[in-house]
C-alpha atoms as a PDB file:
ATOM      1  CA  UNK A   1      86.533 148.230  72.889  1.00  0.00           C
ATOM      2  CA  UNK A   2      86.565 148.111  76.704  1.00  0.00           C
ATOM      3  CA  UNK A   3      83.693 150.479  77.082  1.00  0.00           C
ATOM      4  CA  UNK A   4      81.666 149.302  74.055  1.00  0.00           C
ATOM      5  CA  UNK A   5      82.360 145.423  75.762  1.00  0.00           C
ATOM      6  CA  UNK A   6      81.044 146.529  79.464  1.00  0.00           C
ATOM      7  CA  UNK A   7      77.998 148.509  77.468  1.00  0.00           C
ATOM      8  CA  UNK A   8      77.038 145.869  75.240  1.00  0.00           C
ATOM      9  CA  UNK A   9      76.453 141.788  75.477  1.00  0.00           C
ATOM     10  CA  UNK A  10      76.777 141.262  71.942  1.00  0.00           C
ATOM     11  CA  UNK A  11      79.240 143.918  69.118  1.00  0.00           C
ATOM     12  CA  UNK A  12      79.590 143.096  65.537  1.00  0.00           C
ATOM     13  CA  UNK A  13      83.458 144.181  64.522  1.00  0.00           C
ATOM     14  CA  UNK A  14      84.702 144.655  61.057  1.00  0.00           C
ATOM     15  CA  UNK A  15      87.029 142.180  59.717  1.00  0.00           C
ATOM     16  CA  UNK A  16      87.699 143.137  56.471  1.00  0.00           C
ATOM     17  CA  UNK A  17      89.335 146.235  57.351  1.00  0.00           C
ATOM     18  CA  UNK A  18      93.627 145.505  58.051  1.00  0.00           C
ATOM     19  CA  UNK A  19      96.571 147.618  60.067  1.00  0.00           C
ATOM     20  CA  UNK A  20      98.416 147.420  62.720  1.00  0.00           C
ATOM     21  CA  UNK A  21      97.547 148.520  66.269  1.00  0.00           C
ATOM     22  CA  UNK A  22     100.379 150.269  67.937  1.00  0.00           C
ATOM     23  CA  UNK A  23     100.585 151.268  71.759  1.00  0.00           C
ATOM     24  CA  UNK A  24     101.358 154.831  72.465  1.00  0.00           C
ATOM     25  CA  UNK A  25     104.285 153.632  74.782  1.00  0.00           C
ATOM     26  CA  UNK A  26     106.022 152.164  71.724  1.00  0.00           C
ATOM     27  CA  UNK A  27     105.425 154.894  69.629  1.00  0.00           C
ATOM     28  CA  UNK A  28     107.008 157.014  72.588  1.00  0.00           C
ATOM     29  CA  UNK A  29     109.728 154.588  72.551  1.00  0.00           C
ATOM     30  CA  UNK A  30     110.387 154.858  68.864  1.00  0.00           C
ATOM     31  CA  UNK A  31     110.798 158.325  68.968  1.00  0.00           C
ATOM     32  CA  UNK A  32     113.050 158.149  71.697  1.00  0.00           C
ATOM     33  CA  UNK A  33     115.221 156.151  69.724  1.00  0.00           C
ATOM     34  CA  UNK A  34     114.751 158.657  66.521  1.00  0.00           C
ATOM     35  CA  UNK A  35     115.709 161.778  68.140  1.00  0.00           C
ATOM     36  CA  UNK A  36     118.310 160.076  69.882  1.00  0.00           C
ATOM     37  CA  UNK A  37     119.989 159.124  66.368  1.00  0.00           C
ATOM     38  CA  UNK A  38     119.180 162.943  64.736  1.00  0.00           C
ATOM     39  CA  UNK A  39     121.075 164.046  67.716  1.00  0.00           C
ATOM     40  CA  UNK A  40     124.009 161.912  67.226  1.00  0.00           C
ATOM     41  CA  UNK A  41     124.047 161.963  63.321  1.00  0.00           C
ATOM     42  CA  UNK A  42     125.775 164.439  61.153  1.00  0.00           C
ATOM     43  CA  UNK A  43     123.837 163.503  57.996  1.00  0.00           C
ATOM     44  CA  UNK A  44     120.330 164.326  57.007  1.00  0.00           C
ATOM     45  CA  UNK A  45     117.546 161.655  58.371  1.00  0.00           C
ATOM     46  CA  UNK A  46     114.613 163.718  57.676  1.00  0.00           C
ATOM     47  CA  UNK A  47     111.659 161.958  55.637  1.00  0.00           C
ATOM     48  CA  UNK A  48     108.738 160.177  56.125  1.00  0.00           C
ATOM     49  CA  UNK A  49     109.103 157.334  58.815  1.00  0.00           C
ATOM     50  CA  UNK A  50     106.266 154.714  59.279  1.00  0.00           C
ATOM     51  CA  UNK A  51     105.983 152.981  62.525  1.00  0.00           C
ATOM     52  CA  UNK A  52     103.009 150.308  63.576  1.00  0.00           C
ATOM     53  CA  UNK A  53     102.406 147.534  65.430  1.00  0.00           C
ATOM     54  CA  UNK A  54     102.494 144.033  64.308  1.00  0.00           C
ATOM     55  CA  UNK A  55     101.301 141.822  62.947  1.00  0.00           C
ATOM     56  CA  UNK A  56      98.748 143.011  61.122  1.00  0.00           C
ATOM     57  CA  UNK A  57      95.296 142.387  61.387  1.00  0.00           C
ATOM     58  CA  UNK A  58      91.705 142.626  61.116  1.00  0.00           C
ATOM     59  CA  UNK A  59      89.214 145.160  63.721  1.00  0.00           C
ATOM     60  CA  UNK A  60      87.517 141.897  64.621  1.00  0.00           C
ATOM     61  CA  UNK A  61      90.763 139.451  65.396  1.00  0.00           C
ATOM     62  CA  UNK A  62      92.220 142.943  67.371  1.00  0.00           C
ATOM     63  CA  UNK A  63      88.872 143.019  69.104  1.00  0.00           C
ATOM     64  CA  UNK A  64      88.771 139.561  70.171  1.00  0.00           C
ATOM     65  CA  UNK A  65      92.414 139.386  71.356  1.00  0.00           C
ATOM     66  CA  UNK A  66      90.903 142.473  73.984  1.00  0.00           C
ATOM     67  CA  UNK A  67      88.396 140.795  74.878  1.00  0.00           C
ATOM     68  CA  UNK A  68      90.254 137.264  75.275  1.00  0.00           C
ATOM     69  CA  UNK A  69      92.838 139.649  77.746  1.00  0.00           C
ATOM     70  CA  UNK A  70      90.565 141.649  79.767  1.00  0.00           C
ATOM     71  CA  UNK A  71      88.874 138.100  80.332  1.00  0.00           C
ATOM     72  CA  UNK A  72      91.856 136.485  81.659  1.00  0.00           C
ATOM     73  CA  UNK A  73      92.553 139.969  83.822  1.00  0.00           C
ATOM     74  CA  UNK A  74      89.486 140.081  85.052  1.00  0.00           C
ATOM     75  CA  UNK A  75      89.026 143.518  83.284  1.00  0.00           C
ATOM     76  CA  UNK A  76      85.632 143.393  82.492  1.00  0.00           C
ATOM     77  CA  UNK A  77      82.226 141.313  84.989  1.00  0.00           C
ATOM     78  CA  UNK A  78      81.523 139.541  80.806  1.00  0.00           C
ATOM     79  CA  UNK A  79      82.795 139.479  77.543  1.00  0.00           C
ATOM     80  CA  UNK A  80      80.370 140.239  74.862  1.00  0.00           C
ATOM     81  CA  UNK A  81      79.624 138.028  72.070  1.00  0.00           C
ATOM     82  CA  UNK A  82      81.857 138.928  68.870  1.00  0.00           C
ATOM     83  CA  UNK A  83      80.631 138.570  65.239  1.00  0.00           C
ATOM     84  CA  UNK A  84      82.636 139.295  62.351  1.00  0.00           C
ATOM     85  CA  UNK A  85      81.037 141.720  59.993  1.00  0.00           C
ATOM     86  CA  UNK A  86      81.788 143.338  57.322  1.00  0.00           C
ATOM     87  CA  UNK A  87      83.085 147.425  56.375  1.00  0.00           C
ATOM     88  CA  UNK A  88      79.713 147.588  54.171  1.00  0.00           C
ATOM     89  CA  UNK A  89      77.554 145.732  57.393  1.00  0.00           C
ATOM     90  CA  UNK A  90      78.840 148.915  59.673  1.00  0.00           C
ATOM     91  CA  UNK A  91      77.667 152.300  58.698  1.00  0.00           C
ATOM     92  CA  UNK A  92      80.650 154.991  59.184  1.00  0.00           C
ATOM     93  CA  UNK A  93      80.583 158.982  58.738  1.00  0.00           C
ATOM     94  CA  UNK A  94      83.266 158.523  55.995  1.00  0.00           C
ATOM     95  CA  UNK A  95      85.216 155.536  54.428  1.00  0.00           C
ATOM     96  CA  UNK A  96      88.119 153.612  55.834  1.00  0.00           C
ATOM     97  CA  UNK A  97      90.283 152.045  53.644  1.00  0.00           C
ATOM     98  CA  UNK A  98      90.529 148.190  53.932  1.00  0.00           C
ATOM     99  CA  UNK A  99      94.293 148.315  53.767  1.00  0.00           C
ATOM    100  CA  UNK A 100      96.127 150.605  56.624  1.00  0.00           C
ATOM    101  CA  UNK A 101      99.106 148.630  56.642  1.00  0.00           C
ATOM    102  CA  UNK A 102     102.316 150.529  56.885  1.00  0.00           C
ATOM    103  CA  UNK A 103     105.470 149.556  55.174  1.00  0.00           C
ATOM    104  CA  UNK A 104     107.840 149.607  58.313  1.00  0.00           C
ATOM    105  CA  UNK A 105     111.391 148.916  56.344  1.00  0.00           C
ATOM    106  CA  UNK A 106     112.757 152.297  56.183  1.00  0.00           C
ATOM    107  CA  UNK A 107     112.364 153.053  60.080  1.00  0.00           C
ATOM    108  CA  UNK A 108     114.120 149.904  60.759  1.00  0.00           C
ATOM    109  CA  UNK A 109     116.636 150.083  58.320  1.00  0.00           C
ATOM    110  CA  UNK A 110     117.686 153.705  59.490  1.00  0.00           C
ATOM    111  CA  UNK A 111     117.367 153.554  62.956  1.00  0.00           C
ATOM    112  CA  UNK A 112     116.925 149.768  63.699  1.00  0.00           C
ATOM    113  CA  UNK A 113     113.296 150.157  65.148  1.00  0.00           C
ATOM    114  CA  UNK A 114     110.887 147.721  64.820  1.00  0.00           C
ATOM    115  CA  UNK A 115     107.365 147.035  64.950  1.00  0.00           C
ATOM    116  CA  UNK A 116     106.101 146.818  67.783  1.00  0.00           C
ATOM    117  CA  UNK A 117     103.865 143.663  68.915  1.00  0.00           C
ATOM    118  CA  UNK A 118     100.634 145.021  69.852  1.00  0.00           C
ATOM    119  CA  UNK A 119      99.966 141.413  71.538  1.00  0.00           C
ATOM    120  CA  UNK A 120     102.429 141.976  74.211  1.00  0.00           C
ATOM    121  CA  UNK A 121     101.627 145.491  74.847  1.00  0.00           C
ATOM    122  CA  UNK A 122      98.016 143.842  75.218  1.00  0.00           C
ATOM    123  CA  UNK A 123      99.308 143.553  78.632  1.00  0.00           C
ATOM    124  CA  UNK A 124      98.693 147.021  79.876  1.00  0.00           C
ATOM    125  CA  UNK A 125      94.945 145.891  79.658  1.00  0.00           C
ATOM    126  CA  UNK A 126      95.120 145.338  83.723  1.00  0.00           C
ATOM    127  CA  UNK A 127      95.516 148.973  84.065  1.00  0.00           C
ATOM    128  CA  UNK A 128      92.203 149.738  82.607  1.00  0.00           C
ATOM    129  CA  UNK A 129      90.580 148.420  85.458  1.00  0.00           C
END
């Protein structure tokens, strides 16, 4: 978003397409605190594990939280114009599915992590520049 926002005055972001962002520190995190448990555990934790960031959202409302943060750290000289479109509007290679939301209860019920709020770790956006 970064690049496409220095490149471009004006970007038209889906907004009928939901998930949940996640920074790859708190994914790193997350499995920190996994193999920490496997290690420690003597019963059997293997399984599917879904970790994201919350709360979820739309490409546009994720895009314009970016831009609103590189604005206020001075990340980028303007901040493009946003318009909402939608997942028909934008022509992709292959289809996304409008709902990427990941059911995060059995992660935090076994090892106690939770999602991760992809708002704060908006914060890291000074580092970009």
């Amino acid at each position: 978003m970064l690049r496409l926002g220095a490149d471009r005055p004006e970007l038209g972001i889906i907004g009928d397409q939901f998930g949940g962002p996640t920074y790859a520190g708190d994914i790193a995190d997350a499995l920190i605190v996994m193999m920490d448990k496997f290690a420690e555990s003597n019963c059997d934790l293997s399984g599917v594990y879904h970790f994201s960031g919350a709360p979820h959202v739309s490409w546009y409302e994720f895009a314009c939280e970016i831009f609103s943060q590189a604005q206020v750290n001075n990340v980028l000289k303007s901040v493009p114009k946003v318009s909402e479109i939608t997942a028909e509007q934008y022509p992709l290679p292959a289809p996304r599915p409008a709902n990427s939301r990941l059911d995060c209860s059995k992660i935090e019920s076994v090892f106690g992590v939770t999602p991760s709020d992809w708002k704060l770790a908006l914060t890291h956006i000074a580092e970009y520049k």
